[in-house]
C-alpha atoms as a PDB file:
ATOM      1  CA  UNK A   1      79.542  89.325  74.208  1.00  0.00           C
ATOM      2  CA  UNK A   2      77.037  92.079  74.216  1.00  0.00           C
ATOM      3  CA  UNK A   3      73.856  91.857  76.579  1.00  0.00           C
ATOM      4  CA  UNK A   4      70.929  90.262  74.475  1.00  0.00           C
ATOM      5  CA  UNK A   5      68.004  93.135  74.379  1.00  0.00           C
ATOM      6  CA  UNK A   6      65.112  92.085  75.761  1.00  0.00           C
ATOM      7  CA  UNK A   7      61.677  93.685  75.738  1.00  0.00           C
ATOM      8  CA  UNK A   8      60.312  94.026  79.178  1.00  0.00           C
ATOM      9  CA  UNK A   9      57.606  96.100  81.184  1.00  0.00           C
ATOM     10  CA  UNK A  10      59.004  99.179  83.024  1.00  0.00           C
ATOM     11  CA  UNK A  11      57.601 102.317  83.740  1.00  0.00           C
ATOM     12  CA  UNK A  12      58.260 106.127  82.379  1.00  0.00           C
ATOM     13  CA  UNK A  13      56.207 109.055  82.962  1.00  0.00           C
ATOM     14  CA  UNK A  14      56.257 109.428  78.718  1.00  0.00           C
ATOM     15  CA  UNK A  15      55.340 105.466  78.798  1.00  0.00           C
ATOM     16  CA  UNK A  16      52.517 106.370  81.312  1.00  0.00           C
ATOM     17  CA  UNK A  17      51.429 109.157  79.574  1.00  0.00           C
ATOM     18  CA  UNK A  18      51.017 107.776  75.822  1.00  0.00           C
ATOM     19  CA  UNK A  19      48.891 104.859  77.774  1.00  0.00           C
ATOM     20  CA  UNK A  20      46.395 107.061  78.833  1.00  0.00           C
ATOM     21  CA  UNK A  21      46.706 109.008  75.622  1.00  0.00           C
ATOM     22  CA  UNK A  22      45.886 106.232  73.428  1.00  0.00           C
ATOM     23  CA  UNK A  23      46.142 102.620  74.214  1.00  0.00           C
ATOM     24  CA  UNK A  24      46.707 101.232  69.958  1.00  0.00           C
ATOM     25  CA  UNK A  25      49.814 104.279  69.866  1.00  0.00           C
ATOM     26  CA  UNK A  26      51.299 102.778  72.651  1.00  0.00           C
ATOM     27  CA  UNK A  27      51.224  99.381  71.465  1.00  0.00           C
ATOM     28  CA  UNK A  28      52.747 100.578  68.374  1.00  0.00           C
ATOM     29  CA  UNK A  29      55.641 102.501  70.270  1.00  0.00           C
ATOM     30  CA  UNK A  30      56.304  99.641  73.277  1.00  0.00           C
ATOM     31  CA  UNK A  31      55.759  96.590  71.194  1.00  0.00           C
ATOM     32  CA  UNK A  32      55.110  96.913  67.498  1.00  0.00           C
ATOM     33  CA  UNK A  33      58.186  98.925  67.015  1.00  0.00           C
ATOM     34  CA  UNK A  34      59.897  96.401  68.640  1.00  0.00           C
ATOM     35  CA  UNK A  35      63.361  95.173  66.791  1.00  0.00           C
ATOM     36  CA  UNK A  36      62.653  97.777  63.523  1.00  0.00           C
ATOM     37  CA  UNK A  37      65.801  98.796  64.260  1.00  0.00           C
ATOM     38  CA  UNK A  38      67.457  96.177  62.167  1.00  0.00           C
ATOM     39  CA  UNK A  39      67.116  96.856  58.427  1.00  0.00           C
ATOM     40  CA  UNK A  40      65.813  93.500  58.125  1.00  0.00           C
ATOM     41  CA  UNK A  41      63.281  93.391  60.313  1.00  0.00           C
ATOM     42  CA  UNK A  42      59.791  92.956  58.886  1.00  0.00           C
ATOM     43  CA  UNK A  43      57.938  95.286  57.069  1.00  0.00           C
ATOM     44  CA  UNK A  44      55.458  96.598  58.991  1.00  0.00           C
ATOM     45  CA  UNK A  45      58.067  96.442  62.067  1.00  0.00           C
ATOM     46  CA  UNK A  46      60.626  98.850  60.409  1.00  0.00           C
ATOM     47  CA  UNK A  47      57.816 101.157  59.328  1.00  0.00           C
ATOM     48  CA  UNK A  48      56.732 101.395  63.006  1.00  0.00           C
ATOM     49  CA  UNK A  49      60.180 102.160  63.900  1.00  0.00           C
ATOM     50  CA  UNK A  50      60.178 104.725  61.604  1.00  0.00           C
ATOM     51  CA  UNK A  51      57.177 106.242  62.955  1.00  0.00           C
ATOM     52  CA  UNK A  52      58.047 106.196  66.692  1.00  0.00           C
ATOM     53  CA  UNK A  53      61.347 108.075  65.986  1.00  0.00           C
ATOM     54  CA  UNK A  54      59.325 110.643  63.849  1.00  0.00           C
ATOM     55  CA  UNK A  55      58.915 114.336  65.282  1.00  0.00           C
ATOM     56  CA  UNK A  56      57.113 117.243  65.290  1.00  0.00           C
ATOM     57  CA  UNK A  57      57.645 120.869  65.644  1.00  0.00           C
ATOM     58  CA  UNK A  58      57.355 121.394  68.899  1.00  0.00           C
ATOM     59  CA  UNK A  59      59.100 118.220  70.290  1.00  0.00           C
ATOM     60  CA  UNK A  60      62.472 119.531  67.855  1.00  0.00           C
ATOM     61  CA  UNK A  61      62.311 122.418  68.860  1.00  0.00           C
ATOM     62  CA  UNK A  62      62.520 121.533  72.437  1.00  0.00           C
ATOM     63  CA  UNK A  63      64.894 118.398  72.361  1.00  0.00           C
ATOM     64  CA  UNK A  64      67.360 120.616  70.245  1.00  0.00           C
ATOM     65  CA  UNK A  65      67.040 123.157  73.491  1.00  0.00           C
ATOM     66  CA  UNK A  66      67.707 120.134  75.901  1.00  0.00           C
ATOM     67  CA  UNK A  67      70.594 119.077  73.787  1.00  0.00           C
ATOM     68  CA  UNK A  68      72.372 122.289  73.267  1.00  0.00           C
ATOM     69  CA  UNK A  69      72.161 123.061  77.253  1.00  0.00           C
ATOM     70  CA  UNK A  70      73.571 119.709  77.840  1.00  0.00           C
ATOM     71  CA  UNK A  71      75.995 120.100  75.528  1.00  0.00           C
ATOM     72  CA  UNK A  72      76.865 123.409  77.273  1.00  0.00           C
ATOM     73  CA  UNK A  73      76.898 121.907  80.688  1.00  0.00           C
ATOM     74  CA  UNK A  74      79.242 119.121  79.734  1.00  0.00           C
ATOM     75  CA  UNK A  75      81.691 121.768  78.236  1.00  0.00           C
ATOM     76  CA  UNK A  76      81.411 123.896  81.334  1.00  0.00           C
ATOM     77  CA  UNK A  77      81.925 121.207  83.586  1.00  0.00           C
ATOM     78  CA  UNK A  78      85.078 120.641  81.801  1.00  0.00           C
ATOM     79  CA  UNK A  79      86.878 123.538  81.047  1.00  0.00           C
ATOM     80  CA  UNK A  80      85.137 126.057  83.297  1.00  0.00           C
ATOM     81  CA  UNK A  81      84.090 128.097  80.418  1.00  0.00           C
ATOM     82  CA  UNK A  82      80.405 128.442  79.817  1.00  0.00           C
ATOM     83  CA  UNK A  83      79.757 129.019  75.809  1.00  0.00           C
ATOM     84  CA  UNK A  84      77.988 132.495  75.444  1.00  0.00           C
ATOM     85  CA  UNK A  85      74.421 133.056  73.926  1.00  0.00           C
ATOM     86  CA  UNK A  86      75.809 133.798  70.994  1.00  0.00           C
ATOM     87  CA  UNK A  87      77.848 131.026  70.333  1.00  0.00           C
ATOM     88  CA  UNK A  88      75.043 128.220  71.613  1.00  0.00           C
ATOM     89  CA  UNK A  89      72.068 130.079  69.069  1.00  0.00           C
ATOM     90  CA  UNK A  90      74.762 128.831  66.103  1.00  0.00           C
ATOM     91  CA  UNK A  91      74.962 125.297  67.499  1.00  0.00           C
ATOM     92  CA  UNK A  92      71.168 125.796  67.634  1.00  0.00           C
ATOM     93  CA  UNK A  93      71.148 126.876  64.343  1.00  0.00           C
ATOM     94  CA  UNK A  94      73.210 124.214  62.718  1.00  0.00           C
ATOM     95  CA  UNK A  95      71.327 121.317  64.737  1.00  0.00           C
ATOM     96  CA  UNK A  96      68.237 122.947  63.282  1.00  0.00           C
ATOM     97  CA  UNK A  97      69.853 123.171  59.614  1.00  0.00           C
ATOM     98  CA  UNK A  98      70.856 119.570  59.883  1.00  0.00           C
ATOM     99  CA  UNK A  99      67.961 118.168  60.687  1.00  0.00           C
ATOM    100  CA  UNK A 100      65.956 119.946  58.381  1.00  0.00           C
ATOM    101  CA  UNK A 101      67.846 118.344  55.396  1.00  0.00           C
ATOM    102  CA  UNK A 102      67.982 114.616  57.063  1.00  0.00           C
ATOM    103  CA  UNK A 103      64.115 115.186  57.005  1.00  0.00           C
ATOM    104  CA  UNK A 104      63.583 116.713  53.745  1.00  0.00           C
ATOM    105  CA  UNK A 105      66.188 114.364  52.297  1.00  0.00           C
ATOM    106  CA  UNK A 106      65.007 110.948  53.487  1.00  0.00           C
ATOM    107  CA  UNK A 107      67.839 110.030  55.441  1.00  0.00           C
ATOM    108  CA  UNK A 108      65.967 109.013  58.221  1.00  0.00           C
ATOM    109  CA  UNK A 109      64.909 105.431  56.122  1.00  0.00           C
ATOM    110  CA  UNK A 110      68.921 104.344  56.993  1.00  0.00           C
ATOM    111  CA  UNK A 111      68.952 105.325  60.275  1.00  0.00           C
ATOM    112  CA  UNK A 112      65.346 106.260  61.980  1.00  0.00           C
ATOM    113  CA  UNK A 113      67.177 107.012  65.301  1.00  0.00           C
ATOM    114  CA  UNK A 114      69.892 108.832  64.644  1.00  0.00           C
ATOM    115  CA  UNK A 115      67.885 110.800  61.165  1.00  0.00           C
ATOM    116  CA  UNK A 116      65.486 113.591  61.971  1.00  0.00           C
ATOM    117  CA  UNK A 117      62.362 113.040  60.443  1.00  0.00           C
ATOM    118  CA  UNK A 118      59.634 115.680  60.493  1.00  0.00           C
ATOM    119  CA  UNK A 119      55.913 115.111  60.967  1.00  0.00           C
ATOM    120  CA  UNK A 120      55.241 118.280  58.677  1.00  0.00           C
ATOM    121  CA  UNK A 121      57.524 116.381  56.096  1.00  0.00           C
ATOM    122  CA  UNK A 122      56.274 113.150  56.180  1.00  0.00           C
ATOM    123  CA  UNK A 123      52.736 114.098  56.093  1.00  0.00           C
ATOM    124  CA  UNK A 124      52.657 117.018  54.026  1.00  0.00           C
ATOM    125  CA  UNK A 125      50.428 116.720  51.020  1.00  0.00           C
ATOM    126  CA  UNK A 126      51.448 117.124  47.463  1.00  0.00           C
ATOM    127  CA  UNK A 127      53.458 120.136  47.042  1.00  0.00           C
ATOM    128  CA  UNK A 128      52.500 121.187  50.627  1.00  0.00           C
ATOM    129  CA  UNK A 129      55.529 123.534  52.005  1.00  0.00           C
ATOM    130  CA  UNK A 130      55.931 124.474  56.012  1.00  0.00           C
ATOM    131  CA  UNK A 131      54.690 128.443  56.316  1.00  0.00           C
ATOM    132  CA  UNK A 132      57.683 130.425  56.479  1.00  0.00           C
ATOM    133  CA  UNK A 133      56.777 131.970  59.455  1.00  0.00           C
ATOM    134  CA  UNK A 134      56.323 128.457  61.587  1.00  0.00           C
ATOM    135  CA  UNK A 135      59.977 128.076  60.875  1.00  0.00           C
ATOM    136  CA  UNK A 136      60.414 131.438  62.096  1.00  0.00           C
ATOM    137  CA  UNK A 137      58.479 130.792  65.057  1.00  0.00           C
ATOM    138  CA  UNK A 138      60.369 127.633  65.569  1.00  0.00           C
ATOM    139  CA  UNK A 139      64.024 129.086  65.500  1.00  0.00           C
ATOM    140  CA  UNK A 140      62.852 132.065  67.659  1.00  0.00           C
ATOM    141  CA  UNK A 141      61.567 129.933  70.357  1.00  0.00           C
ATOM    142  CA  UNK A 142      64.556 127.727  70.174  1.00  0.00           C
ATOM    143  CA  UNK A 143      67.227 131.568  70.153  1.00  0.00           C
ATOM    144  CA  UNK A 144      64.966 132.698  73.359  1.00  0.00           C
ATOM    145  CA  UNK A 145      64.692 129.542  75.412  1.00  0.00           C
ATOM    146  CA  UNK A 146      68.454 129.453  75.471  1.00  0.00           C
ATOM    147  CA  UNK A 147      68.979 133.190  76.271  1.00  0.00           C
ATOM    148  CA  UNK A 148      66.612 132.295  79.536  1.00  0.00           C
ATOM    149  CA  UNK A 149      68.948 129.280  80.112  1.00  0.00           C
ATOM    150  CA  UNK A 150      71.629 131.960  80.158  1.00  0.00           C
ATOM    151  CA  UNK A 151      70.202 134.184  82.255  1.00  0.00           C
ATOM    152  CA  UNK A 152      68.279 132.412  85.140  1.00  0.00           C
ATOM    153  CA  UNK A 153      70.887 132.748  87.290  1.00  0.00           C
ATOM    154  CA  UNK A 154      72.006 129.159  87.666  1.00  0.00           C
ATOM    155  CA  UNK A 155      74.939 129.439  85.458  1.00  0.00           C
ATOM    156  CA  UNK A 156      76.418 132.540  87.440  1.00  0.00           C
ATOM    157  CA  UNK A 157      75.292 129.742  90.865  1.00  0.00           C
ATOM    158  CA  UNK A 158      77.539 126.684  88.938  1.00  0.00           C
ATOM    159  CA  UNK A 159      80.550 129.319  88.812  1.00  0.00           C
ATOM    160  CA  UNK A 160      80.935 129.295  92.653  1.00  0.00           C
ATOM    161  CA  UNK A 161      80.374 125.371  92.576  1.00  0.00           C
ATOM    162  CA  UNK A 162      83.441 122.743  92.226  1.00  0.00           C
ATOM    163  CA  UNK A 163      82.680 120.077  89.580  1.00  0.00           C
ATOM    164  CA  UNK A 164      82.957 117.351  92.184  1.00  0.00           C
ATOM    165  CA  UNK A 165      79.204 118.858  93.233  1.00  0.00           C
ATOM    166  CA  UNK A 166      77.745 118.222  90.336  1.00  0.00           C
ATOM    167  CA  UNK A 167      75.498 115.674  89.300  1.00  0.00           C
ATOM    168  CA  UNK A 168      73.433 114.110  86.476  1.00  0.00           C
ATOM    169  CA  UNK A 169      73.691 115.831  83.066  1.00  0.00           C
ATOM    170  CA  UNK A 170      70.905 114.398  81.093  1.00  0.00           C
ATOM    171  CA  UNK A 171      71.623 110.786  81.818  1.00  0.00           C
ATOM    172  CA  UNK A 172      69.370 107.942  81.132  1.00  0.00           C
ATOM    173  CA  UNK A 173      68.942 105.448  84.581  1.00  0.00           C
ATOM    174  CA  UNK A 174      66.741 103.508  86.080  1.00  0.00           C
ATOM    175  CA  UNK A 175      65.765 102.458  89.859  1.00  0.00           C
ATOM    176  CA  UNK A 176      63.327 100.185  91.353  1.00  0.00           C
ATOM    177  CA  UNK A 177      60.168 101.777  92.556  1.00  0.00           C
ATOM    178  CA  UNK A 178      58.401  98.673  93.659  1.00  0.00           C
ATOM    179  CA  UNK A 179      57.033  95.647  93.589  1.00  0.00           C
ATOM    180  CA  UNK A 180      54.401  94.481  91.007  1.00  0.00           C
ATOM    181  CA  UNK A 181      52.069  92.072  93.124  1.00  0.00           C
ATOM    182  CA  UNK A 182      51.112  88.933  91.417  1.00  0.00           C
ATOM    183  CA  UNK A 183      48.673  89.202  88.483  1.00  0.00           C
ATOM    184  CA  UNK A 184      46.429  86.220  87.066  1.00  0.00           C
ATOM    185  CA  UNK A 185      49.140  84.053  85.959  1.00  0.00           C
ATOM    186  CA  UNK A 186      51.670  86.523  86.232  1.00  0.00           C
ATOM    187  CA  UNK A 187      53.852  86.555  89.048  1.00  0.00           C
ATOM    188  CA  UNK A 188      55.641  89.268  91.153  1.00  0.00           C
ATOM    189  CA  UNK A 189      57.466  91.664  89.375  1.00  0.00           C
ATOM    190  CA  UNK A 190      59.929  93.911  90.418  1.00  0.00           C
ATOM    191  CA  UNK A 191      59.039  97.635  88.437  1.00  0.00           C
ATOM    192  CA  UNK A 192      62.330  99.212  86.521  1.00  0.00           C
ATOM    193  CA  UNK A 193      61.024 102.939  86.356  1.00  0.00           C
ATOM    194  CA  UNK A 194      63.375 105.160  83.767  1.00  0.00           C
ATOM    195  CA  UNK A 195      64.435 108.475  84.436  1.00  0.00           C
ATOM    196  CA  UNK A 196      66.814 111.018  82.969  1.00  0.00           C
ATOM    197  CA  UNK A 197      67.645 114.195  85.521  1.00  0.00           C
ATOM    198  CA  UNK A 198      68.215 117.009  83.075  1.00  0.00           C
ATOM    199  CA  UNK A 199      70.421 118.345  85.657  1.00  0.00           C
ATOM    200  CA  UNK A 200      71.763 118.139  89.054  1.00  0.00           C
ATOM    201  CA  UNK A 201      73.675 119.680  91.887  1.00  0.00           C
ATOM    202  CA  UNK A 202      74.681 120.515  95.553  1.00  0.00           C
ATOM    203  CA  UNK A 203      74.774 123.909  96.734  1.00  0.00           C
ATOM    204  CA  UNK A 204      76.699 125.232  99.630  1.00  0.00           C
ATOM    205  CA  UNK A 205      74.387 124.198 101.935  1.00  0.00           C
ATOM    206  CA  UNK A 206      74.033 120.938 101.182  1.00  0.00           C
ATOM    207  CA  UNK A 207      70.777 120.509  99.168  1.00  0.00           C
ATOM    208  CA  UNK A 208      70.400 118.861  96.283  1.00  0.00           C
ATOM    209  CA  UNK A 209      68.716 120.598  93.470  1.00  0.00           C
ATOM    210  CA  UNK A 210      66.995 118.476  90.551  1.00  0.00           C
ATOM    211  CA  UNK A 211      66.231 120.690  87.507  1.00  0.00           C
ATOM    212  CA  UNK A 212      63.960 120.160  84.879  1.00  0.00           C
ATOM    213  CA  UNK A 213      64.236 122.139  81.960  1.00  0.00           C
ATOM    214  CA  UNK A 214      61.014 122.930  79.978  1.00  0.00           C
ATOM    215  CA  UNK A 215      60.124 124.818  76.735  1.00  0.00           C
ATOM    216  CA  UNK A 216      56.700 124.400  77.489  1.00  0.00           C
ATOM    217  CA  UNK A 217      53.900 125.373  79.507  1.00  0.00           C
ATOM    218  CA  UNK A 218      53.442 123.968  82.999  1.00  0.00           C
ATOM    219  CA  UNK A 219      51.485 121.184  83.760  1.00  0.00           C
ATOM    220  CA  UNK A 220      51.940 120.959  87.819  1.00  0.00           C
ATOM    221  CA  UNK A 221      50.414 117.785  88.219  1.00  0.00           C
ATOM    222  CA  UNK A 222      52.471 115.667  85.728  1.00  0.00           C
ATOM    223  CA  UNK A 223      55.449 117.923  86.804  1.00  0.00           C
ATOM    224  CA  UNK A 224      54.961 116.802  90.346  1.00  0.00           C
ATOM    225  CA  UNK A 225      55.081 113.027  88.896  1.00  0.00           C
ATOM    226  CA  UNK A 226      58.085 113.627  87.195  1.00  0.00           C
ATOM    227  CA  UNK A 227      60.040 115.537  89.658  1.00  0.00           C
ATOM    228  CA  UNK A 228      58.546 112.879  92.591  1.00  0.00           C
ATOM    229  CA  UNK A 229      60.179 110.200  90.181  1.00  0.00           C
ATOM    230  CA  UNK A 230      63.423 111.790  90.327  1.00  0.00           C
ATOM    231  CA  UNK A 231      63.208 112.599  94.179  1.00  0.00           C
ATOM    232  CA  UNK A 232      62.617 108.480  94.107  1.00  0.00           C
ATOM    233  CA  UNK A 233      65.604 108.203  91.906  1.00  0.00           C
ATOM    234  CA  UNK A 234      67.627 110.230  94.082  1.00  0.00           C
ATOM    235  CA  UNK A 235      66.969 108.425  97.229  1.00  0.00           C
ATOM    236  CA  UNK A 236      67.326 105.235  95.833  1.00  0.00           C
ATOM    237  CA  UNK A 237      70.486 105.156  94.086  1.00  0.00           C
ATOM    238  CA  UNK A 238      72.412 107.810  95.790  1.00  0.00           C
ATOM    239  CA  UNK A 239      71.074 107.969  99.256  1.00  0.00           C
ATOM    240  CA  UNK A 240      69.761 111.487  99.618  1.00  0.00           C
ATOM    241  CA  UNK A 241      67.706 112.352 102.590  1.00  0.00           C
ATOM    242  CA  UNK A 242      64.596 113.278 101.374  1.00  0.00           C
ATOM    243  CA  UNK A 243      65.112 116.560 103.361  1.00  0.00           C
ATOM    244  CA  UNK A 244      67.579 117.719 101.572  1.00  0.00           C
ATOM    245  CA  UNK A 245      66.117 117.681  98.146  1.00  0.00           C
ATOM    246  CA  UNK A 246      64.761 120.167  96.221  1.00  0.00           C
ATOM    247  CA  UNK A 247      62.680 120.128  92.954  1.00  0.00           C
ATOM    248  CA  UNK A 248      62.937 123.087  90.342  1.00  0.00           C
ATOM    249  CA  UNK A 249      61.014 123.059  87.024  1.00  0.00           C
ATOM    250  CA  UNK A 250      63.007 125.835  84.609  1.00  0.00           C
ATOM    251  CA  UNK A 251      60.174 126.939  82.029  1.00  0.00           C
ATOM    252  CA  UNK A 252      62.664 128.500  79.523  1.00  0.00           C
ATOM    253  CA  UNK A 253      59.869 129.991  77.496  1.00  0.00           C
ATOM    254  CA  UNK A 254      58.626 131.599  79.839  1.00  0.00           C
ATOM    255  CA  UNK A 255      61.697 134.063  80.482  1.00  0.00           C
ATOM    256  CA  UNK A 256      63.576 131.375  82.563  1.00  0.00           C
ATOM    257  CA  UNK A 257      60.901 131.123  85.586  1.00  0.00           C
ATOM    258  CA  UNK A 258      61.673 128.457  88.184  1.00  0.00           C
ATOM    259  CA  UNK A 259      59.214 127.084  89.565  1.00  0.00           C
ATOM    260  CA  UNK A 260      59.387 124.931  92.852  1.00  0.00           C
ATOM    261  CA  UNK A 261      57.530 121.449  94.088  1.00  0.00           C
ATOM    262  CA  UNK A 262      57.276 120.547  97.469  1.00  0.00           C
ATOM    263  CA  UNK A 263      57.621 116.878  98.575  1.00  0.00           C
ATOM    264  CA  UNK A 264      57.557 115.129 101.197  1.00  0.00           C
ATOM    265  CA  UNK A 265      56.803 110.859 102.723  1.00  0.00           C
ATOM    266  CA  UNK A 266      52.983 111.100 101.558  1.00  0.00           C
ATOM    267  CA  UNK A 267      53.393 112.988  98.393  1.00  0.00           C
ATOM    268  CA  UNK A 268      56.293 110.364  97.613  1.00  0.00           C
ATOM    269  CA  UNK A 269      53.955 107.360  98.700  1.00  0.00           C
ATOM    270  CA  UNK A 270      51.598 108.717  96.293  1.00  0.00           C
ATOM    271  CA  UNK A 271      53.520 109.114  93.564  1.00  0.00           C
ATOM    272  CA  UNK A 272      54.871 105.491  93.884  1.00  0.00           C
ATOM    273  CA  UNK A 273      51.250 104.365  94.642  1.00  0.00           C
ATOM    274  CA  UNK A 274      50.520 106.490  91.148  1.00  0.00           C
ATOM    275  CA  UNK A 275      53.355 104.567  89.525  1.00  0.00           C
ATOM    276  CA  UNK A 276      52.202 100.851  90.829  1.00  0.00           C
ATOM    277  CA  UNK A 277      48.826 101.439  89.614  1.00  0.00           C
ATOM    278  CA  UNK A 278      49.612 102.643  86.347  1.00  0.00           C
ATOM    279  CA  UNK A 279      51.917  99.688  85.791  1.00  0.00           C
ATOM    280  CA  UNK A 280      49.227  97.144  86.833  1.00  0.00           C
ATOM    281  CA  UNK A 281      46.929  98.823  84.012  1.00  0.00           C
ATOM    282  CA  UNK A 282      49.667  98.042  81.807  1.00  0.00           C
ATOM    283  CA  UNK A 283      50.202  94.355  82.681  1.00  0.00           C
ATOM    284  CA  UNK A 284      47.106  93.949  82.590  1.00  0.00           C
ATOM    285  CA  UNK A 285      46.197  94.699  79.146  1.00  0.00           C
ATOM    286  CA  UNK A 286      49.012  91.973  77.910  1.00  0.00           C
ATOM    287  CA  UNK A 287      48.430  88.742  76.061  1.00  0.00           C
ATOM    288  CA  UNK A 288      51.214  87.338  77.764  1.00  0.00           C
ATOM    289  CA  UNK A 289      52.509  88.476  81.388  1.00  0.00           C
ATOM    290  CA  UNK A 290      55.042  86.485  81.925  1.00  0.00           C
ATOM    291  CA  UNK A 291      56.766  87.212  78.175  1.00  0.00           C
ATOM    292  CA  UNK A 292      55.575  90.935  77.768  1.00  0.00           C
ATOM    293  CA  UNK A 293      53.405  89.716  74.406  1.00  0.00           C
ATOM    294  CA  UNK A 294      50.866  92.259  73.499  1.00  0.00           C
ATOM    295  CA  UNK A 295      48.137  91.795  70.982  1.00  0.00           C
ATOM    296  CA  UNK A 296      47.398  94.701  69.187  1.00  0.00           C
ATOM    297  CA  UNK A 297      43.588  94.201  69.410  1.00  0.00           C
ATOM    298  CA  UNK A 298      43.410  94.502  72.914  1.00  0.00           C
ATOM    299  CA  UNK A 299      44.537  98.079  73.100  1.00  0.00           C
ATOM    300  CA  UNK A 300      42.176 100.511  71.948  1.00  0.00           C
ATOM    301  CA  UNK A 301      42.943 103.641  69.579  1.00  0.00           C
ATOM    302  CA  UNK A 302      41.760 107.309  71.501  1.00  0.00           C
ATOM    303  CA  UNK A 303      38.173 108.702  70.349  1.00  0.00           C
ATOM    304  CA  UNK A 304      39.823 112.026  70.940  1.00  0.00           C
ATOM    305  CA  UNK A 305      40.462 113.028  67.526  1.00  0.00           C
ATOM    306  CA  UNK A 306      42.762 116.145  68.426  1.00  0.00           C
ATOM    307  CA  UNK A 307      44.867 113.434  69.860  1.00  0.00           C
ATOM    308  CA  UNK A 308      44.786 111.861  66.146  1.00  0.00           C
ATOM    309  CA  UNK A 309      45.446 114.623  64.459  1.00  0.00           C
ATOM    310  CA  UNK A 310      49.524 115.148  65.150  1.00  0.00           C
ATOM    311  CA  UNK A 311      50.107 111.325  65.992  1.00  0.00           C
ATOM    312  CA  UNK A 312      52.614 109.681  64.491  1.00  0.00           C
ATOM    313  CA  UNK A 313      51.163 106.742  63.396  1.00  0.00           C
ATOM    314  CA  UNK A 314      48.221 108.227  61.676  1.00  0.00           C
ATOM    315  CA  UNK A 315      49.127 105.527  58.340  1.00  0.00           C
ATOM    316  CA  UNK A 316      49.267 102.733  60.150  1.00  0.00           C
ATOM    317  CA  UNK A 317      45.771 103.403  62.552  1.00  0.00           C
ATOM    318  CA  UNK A 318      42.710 101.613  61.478  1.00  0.00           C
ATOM    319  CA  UNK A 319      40.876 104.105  62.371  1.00  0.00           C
ATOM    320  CA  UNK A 320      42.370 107.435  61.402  1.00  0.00           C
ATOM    321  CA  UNK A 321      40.786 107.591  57.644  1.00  0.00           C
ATOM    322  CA  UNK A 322      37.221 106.960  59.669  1.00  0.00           C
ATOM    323  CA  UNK A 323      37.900 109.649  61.995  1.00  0.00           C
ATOM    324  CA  UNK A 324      38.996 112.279  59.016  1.00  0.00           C
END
């Protein structure tokens, strides 16, 4: 019998980051969205599904980079032949092609996950066509982030490596970074954090190296979150020393520059002190504790109207028409 889905509080650095963002969005994403997966599902429910899976630009261009390196990796791991440049630009390519028509062509109101669906689509006025030269933009940004993935020098590294030293290839997991004190009428709660390593190994020497690939630019202090998350994750589930871990952020648009975090016990207890504090902010905002019931009213949409102005719920916020 499969596991019933329940929706609880837990902790991401994307969950984190939307609440600060804007508090109405991230009811919309974390609890009004909640069940539109089923066709039946409510009205208002689906179309908030709809709208959380929706993306832009920017965010395709850089989850079809993530997902054509992982795709890569998992080959390589397998057969011990890495595809060449050439040959992951077409996957690009066709991923790109592919989810151009599921956006122009609706298919995304069958399946909202699985569909792309295009903020430029779905909000483009009558007759309003994306510039030619954003797409161009787009699919060069996309061709040159992976010939940086080829040539940072960690492929030529994972040649000398067995498989067995391998880790995490994209994965989705969780770990426990804490415990929620009791809140009001709430009680203790034990805080499920999500993470998903882009990629992992061991070198020679013993370290483990965490990599985070990113098509954007760098923003050290959420970086330093992230990767402190993972160091967390590490320690946690598999028992690595925390002096043998290294942190690497790969900014593939920026000719495949790797940049490196320290850590070490008080930047950790920070970053879990970070995470706790967050999460209380969250629990506290709910209707409900105990259940995880939200009323929308409580959380309050951004006054930062160049937040508004690519969000993905801009039909369904009460105050979007005021703002524009």
């Amino acid at each position: 019998m499969a596991r019933e889905l329940t929706n609880d509080l837990t902790w991401s650095v994307s969950r984190a980051r939307l609440f600060r963002t804007c508090q109405r969005a991230y009811f919309f994403q974390y609890y009004g969205a909640w069940g539109g997966w089923d066709v039946q599902a409510p009205e208002q429910t689906r179309l908030l599904y709809i709208l959380k899976n929706m993306t832009s630009f920017p965010l395709w261009g850089g989850s079809t980079v993530h997902d054509i390196i992982k795709d890569a990796l998992v080959e390589f791991r397998a057969t011990r032949q890495m595809p060449d440049l050439p040959t992951l630009q077409a996957a690009a390519r066709n991923r790109l092609n592919a989810g151009w028509k599921q956006s122009r062509q609706k298919e995304w109101l069958q399946d909202p996950k699985k569909c792309t669906n295009l903020f430029e689509h779905y909000y483009a006025q009558d007759g309003e066509q994306v510039p030619p030269e954003e797409i161009a933009a787009l699919r060069t940004k996309v061709f040159d982030a992976l010939e940086s993935f080829c040539n940072c020098g960690i492929l030529q590294m994972l040649e000398t490596l067995p498989p067995t030293q391998w880790g995490s290839i994209d994965t989705l997991s969780s770990f426990i970074a804490g415990i929620l004190p009791a809140q009001d009428n709430a009680p203790e709660l034990p805080l499920k954090v999500w993470c998903a390593l882009d990629f992992s190994y061991v070198d020679q020497e013993g370290f483990y190296h965490i990599i985070d690939w990113k098509t954007g630019a760098e923003h050290r202090d959420e970086l330093r979150l992230q990767l402190a998350c993972y160091a967390l994750f590490a320690m946690e589930t598999m028992r690595v020393p925390l002096e043998k871990i290294r942190l690497e952020g790969v900014f593939l648009n920026d000719g495949g520059r790797i940049s490196t975090y320290d850590i070490n016990n008080e930047t950790l207890l920070a970053a879990k002190d970070q995470i706790l504090k967050s999460a209380q902010a969250m629990r506290a905002k709910l209707q409900d504790p105990v259940a995880n019931l939200a009323d929308e009213e409580t959380f309050a949409c951004t006054s930062d109207t160049s937040v508004c102005a690519r969000c993905p719920y801009q039909k369904v916020c009460p105050n979007f028409n005021q703002q524009f």
